[in-house]
Protein backbone atom coordinates (compact mmCIF):
# COMPACT_ATOMS: atom_id res chain seq x y z
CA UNK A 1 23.36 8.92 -15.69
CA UNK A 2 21.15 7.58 -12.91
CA UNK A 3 17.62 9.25 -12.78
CA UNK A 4 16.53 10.27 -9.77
CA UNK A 5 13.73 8.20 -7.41
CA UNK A 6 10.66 9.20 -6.28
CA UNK A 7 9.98 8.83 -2.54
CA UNK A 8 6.32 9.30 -1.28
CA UNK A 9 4.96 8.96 1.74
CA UNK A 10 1.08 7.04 0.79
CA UNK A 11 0.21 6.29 4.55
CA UNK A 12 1.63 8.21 7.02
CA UNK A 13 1.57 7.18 10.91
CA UNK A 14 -1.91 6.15 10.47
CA UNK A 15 -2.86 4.00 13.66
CA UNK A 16 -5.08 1.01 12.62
CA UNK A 17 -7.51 0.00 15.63
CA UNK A 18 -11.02 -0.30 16.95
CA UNK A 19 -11.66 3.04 14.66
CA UNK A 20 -10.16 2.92 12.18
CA UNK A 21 -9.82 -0.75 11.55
CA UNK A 22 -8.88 -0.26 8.12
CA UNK A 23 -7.39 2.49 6.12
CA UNK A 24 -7.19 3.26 2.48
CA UNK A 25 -4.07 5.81 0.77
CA UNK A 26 -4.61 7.52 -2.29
CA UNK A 27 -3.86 6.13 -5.71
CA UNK A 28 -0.40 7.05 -7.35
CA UNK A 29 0.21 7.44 -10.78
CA UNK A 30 2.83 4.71 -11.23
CA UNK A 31 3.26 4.96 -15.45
CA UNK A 32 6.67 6.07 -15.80
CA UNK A 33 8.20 3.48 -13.09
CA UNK A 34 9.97 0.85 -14.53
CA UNK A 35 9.50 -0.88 -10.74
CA UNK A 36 7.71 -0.01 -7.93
CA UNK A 37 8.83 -0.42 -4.36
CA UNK A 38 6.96 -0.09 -1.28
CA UNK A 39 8.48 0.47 2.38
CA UNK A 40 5.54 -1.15 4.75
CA UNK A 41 6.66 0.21 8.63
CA UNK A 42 4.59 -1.38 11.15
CA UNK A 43 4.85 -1.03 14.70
CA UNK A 44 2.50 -3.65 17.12
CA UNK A 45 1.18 -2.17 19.94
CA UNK A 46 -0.07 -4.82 22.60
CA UNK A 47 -1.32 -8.01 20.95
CA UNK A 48 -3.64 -6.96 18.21
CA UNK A 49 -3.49 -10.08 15.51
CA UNK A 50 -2.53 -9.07 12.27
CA UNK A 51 -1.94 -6.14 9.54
CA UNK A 52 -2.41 -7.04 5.86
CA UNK A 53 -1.11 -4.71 3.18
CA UNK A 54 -3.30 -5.43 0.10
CA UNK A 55 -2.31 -3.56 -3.11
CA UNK A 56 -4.59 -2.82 -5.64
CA UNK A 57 -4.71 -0.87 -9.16
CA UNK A 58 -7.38 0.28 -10.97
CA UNK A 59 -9.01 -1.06 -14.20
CA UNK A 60 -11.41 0.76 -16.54
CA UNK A 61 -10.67 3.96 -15.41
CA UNK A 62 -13.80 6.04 -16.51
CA UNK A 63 -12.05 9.71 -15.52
CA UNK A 64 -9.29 11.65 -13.23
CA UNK A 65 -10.20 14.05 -11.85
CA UNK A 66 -8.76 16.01 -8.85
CA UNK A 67 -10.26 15.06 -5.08
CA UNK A 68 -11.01 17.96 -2.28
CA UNK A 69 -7.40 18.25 -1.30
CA UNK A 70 -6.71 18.98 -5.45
CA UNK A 71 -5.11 15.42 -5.95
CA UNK A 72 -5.91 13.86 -9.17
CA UNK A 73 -7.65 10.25 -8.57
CA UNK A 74 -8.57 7.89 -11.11
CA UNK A 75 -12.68 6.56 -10.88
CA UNK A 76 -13.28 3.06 -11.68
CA UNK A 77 -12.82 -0.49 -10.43
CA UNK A 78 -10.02 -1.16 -7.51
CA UNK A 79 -8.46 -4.66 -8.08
CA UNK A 80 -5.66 -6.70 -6.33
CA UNK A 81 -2.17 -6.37 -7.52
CA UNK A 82 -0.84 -9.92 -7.48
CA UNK A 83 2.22 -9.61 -9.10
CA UNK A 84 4.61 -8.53 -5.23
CA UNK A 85 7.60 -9.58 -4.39
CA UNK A 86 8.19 -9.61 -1.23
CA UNK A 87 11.06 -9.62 1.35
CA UNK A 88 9.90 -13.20 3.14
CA UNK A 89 11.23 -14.30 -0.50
CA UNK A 90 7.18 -15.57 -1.31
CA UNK A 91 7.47 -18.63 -4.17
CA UNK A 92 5.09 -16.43 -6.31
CA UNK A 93 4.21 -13.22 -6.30
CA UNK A 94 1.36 -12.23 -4.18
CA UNK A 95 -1.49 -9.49 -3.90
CA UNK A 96 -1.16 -8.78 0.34
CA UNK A 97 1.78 -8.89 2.68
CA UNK A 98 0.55 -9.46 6.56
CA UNK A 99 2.79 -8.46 9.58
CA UNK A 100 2.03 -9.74 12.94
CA UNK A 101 4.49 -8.28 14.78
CA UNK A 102 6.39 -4.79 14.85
CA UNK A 103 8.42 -4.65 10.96
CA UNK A 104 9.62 -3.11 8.65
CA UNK A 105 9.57 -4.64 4.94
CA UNK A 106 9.90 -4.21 1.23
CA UNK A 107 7.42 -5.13 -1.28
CA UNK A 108 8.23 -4.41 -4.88
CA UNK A 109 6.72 -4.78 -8.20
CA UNK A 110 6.83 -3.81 -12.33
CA UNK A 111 4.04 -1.82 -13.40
CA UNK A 112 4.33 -3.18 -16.91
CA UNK A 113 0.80 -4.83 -17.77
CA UNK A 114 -1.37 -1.93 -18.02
CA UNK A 115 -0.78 -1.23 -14.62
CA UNK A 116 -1.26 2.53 -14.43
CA UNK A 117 -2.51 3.72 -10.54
CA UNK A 118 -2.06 1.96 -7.48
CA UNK A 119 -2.83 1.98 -3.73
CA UNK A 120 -2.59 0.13 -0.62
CA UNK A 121 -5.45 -0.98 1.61
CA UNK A 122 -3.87 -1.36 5.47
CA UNK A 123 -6.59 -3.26 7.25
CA UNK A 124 -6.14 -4.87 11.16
CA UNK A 125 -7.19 -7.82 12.51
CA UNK A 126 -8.00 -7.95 16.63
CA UNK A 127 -8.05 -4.40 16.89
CA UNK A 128 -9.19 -2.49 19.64
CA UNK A 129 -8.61 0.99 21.39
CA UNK A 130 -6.08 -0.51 23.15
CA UNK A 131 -4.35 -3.39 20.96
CA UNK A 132 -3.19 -1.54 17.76
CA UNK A 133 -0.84 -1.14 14.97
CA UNK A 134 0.69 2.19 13.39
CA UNK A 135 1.14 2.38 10.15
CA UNK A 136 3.70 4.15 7.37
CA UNK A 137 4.07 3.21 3.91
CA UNK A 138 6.83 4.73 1.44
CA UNK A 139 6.09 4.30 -2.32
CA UNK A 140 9.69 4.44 -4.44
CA UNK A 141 9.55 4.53 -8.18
């Protein structure tokens, strides 16, 4: 029997511009995912340059412990994921996937590798007030 998959919602409708320029979700626990697929929905607004989705874990985690909104988060040191796949069908894996335009995009990986928490940065590139992009990403496991 199929098990069931996880669908959570790590950045929702965040709008990346002159403030914030970049934004940062909270880590997942990723453990009991054999792979990990993200859903990166951008829209463009104007003509801002670029939005690069960086993924990161976390090594030597030194506790968890839950944040103000009662969310456990690892402490310790963030660190690029560069084992993605992504849907432009990259030669090797990579650590960021950037979107100039409006898209929509999946970027998967296997946690395998000690690979226990993860996150994704969104930062923009030519931002302003007025040139933008929006932001949702969907974590599956």
């Amino acid at each position: 029997m199929p098990r069931a998959v996880d669908a959570i919602k790590i950045i929702a409708a965040v709008r990346i511009d002159d403030a914030p320029t970049s934004y940062t979700s909270k880590y997942v626990d990723v453990e009991r995912y054999d792979k990990v697929t993200f859903l990166l929905d951008t829209t463009k607004t104007s003509t801002p340059t670029s939005l690069t989705y960086t993924f990161e874990s976390i090594s030597d985690i030194t506790k968890v412990a839950a944040d103000a909104s009662g969310v456990d988060q690892p402490t310790g040191t963030a660190r690029a994921i560069d084992m993605i796949i992504s849907k432009a069908g990259d030669d090797a894996p990579v650590a960021s996937v950037a979107h100039t335009a409006t898209a929509t995009e999946w970027a998967t990986f296997y946690p395998g590798f000690g690979v226990k928490w993860v996150r994704v940065v969104a930062t923009g590139a030519g931002t302003t007030s007025s040139l933008y992009f929006d932001s949702t990403v969907w974590l599956y496991g």
